[in-house]
Protein backbone atom coordinates (compact mmCIF):
# COMPACT_ATOMS: atom_id res chain seq x y z
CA UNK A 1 128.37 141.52 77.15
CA UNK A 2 124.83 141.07 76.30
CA UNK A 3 125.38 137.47 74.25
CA UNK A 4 127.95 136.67 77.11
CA UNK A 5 125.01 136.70 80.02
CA UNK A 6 122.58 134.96 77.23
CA UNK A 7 124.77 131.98 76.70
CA UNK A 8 125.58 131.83 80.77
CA UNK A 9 122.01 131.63 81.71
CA UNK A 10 121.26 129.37 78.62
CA UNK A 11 123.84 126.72 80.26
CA UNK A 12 122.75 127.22 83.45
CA UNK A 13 119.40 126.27 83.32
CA UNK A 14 120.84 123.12 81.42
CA UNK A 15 122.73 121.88 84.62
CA UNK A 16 119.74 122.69 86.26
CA UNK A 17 117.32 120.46 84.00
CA UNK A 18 120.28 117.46 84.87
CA UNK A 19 120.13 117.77 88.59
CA UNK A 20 116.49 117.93 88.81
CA UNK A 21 116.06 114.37 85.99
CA UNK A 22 118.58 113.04 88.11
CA UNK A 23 117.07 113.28 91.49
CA UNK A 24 113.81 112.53 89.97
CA UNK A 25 115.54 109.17 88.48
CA UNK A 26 117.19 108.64 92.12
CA UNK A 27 113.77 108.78 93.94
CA UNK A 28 111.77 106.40 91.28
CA UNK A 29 114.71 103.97 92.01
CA UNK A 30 114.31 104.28 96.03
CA UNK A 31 110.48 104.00 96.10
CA UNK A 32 110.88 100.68 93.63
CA UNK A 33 113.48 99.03 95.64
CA UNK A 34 111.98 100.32 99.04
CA UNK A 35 107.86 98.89 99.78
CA UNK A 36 105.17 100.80 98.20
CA UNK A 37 102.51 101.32 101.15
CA UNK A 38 99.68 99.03 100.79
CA UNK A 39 95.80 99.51 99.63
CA UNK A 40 94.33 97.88 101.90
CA UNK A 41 90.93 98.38 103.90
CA UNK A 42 91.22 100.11 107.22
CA UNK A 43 87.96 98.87 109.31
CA UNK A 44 88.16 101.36 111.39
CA UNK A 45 87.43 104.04 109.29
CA UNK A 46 84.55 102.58 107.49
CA UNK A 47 81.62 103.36 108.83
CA UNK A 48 82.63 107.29 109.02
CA UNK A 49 83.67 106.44 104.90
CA UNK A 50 80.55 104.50 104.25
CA UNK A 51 78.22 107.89 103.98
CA UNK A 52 80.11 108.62 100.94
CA UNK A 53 77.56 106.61 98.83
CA UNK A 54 73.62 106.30 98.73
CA UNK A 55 71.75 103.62 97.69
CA UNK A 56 68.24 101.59 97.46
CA UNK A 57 69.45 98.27 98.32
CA UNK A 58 67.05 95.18 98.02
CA UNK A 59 68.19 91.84 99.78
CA UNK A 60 66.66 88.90 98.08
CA UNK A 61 66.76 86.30 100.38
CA UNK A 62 66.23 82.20 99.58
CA UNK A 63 64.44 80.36 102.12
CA UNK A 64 63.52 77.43 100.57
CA UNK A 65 63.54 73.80 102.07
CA UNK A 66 67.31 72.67 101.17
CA UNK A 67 68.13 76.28 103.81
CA UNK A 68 67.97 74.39 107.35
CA UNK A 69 66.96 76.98 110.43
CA UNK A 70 70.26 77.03 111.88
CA UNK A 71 71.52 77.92 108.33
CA UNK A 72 68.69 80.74 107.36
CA UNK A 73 69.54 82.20 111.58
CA UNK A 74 73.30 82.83 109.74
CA UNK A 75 71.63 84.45 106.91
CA UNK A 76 69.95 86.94 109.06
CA UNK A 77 73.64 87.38 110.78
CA UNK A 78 75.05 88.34 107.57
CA UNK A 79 71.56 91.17 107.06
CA UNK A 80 72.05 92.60 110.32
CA UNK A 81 76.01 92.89 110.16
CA UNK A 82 75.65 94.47 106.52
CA UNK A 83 73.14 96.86 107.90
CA UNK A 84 75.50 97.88 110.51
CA UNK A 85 77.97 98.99 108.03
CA UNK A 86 75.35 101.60 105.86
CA UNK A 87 74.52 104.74 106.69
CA UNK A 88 71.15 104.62 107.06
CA UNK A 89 68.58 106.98 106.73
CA UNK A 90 65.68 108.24 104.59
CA UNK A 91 68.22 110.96 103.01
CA UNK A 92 70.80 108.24 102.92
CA UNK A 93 70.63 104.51 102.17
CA UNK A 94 67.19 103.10 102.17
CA UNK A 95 66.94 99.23 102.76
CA UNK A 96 64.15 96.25 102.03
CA UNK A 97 63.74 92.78 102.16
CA UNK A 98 62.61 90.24 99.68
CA UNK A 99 62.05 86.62 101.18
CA UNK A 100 61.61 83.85 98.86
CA UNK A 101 60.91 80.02 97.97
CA UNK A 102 57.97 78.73 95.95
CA UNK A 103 56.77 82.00 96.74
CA UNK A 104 57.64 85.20 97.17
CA UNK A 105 57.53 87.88 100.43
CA UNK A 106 58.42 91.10 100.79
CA UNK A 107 59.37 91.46 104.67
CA UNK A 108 59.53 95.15 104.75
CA UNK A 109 60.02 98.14 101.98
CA UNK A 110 62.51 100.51 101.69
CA UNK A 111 60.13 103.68 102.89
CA UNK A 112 59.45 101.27 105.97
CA UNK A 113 62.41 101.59 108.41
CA UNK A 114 64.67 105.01 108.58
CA UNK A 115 66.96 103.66 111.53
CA UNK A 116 69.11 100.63 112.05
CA UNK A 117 67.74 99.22 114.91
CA UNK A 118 64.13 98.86 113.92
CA UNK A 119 65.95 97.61 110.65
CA UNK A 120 67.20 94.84 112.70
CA UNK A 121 64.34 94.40 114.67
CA UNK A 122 62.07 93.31 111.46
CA UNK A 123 65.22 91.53 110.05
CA UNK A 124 64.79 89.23 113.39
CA UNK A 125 61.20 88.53 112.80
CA UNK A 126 61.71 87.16 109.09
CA UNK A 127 60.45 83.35 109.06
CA UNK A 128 61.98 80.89 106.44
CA UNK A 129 58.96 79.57 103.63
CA UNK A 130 60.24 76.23 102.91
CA UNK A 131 59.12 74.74 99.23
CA UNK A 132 60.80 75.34 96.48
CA UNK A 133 63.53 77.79 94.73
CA UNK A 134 61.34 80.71 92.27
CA UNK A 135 64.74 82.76 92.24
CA UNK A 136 63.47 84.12 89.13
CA UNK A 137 59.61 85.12 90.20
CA UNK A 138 62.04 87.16 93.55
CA UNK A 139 63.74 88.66 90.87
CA UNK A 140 60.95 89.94 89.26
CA UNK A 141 58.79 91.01 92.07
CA UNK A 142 61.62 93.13 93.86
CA UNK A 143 61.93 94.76 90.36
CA UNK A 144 57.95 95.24 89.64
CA UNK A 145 57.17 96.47 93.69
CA UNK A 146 60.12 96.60 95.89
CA UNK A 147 61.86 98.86 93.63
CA UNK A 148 59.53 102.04 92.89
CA UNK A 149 58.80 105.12 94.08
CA UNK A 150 55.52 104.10 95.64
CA UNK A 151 57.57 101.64 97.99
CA UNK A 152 60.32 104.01 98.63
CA UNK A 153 62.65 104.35 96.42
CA UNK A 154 64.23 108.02 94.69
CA UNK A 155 63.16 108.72 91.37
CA UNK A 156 65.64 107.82 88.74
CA UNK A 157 66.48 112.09 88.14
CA UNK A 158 67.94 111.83 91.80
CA UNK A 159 70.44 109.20 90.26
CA UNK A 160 70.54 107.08 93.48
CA UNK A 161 71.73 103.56 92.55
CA UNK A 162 69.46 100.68 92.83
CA UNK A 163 71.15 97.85 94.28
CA UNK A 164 69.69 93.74 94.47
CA UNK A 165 71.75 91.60 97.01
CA UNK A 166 70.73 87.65 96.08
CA UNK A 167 71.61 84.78 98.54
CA UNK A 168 70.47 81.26 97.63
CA UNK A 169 71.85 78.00 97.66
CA UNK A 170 70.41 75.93 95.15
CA UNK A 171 68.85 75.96 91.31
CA UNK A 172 66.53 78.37 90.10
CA UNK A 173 63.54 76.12 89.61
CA UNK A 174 62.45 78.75 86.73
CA UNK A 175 64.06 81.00 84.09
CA UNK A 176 66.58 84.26 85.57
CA UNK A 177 67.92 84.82 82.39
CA UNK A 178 65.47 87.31 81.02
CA UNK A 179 63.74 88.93 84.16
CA UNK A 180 67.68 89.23 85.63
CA UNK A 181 68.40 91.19 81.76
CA UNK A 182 65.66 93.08 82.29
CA UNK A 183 65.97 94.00 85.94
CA UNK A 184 69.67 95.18 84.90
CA UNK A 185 67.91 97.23 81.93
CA UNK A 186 66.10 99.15 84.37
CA UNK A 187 69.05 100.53 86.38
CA UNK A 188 69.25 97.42 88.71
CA UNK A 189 72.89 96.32 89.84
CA UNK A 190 72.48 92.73 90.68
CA UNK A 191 75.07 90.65 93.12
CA UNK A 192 74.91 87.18 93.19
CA UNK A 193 75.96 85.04 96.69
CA UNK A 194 75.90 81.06 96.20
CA UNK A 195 75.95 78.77 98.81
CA UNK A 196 77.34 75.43 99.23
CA UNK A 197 75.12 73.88 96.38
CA UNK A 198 73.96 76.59 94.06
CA UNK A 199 74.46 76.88 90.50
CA UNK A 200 77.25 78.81 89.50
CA UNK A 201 75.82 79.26 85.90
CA UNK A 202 72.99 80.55 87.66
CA UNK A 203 74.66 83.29 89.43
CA UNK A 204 76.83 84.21 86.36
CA UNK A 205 73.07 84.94 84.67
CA UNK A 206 71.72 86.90 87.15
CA UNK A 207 74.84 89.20 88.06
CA UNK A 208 75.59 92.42 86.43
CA UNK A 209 79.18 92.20 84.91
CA UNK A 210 81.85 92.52 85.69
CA UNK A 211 81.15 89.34 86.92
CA UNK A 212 84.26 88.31 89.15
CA UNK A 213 82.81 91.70 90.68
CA UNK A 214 79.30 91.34 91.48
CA UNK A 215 79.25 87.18 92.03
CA UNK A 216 80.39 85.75 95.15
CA UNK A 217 80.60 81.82 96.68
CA UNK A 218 81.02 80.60 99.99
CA UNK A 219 80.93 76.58 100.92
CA UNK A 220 78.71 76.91 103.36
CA UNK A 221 76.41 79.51 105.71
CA UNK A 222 78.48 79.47 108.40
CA UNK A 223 80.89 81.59 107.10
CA UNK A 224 79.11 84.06 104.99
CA UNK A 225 79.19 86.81 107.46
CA UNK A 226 82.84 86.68 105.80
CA UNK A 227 81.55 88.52 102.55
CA UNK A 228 80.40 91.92 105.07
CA UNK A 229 83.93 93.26 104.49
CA UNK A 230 83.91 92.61 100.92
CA UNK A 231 80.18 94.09 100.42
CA UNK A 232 81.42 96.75 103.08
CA UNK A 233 83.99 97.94 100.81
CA UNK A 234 82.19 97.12 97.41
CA UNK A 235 78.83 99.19 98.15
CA UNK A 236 79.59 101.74 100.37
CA UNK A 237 81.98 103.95 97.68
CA UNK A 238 85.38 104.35 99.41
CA UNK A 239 88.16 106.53 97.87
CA UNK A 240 90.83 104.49 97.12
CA UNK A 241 93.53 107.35 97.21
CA UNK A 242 92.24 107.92 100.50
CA UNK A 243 92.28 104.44 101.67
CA UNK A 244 96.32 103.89 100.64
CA UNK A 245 98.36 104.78 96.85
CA UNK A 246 101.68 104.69 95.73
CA UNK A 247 101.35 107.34 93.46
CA UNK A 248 104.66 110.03 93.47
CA UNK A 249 102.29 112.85 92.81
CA UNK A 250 98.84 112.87 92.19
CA UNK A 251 96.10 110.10 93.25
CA UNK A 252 93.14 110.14 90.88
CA UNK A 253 89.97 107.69 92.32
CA UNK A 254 88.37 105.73 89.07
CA UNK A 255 85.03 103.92 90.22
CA UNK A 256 86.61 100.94 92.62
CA UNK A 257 90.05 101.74 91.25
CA UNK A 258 92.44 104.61 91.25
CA UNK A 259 95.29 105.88 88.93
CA UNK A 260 98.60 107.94 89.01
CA UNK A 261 98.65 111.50 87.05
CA UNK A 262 101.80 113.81 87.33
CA UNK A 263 102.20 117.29 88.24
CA UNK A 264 102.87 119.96 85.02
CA UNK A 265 106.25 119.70 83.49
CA UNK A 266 106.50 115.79 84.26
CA UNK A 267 105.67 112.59 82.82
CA UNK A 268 104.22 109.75 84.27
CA UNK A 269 107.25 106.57 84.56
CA UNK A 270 106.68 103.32 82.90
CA UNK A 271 105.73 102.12 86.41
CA UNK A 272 102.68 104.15 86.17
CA UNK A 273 103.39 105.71 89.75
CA UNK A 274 106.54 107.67 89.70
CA UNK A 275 106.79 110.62 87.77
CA UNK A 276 110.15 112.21 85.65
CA UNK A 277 110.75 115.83 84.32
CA UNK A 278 109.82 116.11 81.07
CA UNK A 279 113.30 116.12 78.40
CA UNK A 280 112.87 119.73 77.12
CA UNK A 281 114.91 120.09 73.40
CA UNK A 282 116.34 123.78 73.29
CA UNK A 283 116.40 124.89 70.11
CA UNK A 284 118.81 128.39 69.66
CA UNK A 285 117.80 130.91 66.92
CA UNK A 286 119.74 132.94 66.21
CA UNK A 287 119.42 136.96 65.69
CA UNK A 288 118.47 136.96 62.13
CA UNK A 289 120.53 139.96 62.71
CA UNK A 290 123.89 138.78 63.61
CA UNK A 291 123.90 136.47 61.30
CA UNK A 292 123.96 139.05 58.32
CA UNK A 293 126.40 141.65 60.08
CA UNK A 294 128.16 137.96 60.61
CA UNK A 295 128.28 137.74 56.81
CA UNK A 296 129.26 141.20 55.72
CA UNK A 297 131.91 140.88 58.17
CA UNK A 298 133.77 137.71 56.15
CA UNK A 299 132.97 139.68 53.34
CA UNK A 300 134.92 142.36 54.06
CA UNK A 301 137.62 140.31 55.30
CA UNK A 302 137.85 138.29 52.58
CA UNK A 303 138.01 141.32 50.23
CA UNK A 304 141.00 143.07 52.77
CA UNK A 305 143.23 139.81 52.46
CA UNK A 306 142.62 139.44 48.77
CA UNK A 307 143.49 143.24 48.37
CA UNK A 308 146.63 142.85 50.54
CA UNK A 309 147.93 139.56 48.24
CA UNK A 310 148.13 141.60 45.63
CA UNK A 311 149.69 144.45 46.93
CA UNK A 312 152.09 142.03 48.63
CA UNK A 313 152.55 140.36 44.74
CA UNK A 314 152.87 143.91 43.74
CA UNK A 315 155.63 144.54 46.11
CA UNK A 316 157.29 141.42 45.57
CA UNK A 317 157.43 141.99 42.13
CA UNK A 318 159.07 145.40 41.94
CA UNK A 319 161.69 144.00 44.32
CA UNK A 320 162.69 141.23 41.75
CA UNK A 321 163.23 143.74 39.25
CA UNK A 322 165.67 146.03 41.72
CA UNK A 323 167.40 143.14 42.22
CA UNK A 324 167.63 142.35 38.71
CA UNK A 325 169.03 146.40 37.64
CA UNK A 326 171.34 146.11 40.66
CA UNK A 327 172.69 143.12 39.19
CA UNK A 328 173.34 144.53 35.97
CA UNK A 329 175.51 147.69 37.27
């Protein structure tokens, strides 16, 4: 009875481990052939998102002669509109200002303004230089005075990232190579915007990599507010799962990125989103036990069937020899 409810349960949880790989294998094939839900940005929930991530971020601004008034007026656009989407604050993000041409001016610090609208206020007030392009001199003086703790940013132990934001539209008229290397070296993440004319090499030397992340173009000023939503979602630390996956089970965030794990007892589809219950291989042992009174069993039989041939040989002799006396008489 026992070995009869052993073997019953042992086939039941068989069928069971073939309904459940088949309805697992049914609902990878309806979310492929049905439309995933998309990852894409909700604006309405960014600015309540945004807090998610501080930063010391350092705009670094080209005003040189080839940036016409009407043009450097967009510029300021694109400040003000980016400010709008931080959290601001002096526990939050901290922001400053970096002006540039053949010289270099730092508008305001980061320890200067805690709130957006005086933020915006001394973004209005910023006046264009004219002259040349010292892109790499801006580079170096936002790294030497914008950036330290004496102007307002955290110490490094606070691990606060250290964001540059650079907009220009023309040639470095100096090196950006090295200071750019050595601004990254000191924690810096460096974005680079180009303009209508500027040098893409130029940006590619400056940026941190990746680069199709952190370099940006636009043909003209009139439509760079345009890169707010892509800073927007870049800077301010989103969760992707929370923003929109396809994942069957779990959603795990990865820096910009996210990726699909599976609950215990499943493994993750070739899709990389759908998940299928793992093939378990039952292996039966059996009772080391049974096995030997299994033996001495056939034994015994073996012996009882041999013993009974030659009784029944014995038997059928002695009747072939009563046949044979009876034949005689």
């Amino acid at each position: 009875m026992k070995s009869f409810l052993c073997s019953l349960c042992y086939c039941t949880s068989l069928l069971l481990s073939a309904v459940l790989a088949t309805y697992d294998q049914s609902y990878a094939q309806s979310r492929n052939n049905g439309r995933p839900p998309l990852r894409t940005l909700n604006p309405a929930k960014t600015d309540s998102q945004c807090r998610s991530r501080t930063l010391d971020l350092v705009f670094i601004i080209d005003s040189s002669r080839s940036v016409r008034p009407g043009e450097f007026e967009k510029v300021k656009i694109f400040l003000a509109d980016m400010v709008d989407t931080l959290d601001v604050g002096p526990e939050a993000t901290r922001v400053a200002v970096v002006n540039y041409a053949s010289t270099v001016k730092i508008e305001f610090l980061l320890k200067d303004h805690s709130n957006k609208p005086d933020m915006k206020r001394a973004i209005s007030r910023i006046e264009p230089l004219a002259a040349g392009t010292m892109t790499g001199l801006a580079i170096k003086t936002a790294m030497n005075e914008a950036f330290t703790e004496q102007s307002g940013a955290r110490p490094r132990s606070r691990k606060i990232s250290k964001v540059a934001i650079i907009v220009t539209d023309g040639r470095p008229q100096d090196q950006v190579e090295e200071v750019s290397a050595a601004a990254r070296a000191s924690g810096i993440e460096i974005y680079a915007v180009g303009v209508d004319r500027a040098d893409m090499r130029s940006l590619q030397l400056m940026a941190s990599i990746p680069l199709e992340d952190h370099v940006f173009y636009v043909e003209t000023y009139g439509v760079i507010e345009k890169l707010t939503s892509k800073f927007q979602e870049t800077l301010c630390g989103m969760d992707p799962c929370a923003m929109g996956h396809d994942c069957q089970h779990v959603c795990v965030t990865s820096k910009a990125s996210y990726y699909c794990k599976c609950r215990s007892g499943y493994i993750l589809n070739a899709d990389k989103k759908t998940c299928s219950m793992k093939q378990v291989k039952v292996v039966v042992v059996e009772d080391p036990c049974k096995c030997e009174a299994r033996l001495a069993f056939q034994k015994q039989t073996q012996a009882a069937i041999q013993q009974l041939t030659a009784k029944l040989a014995d038997v059928s002799g002695r009747m072939e020899r009563l046949e044979n006396m009876v034949d005689r008489v």
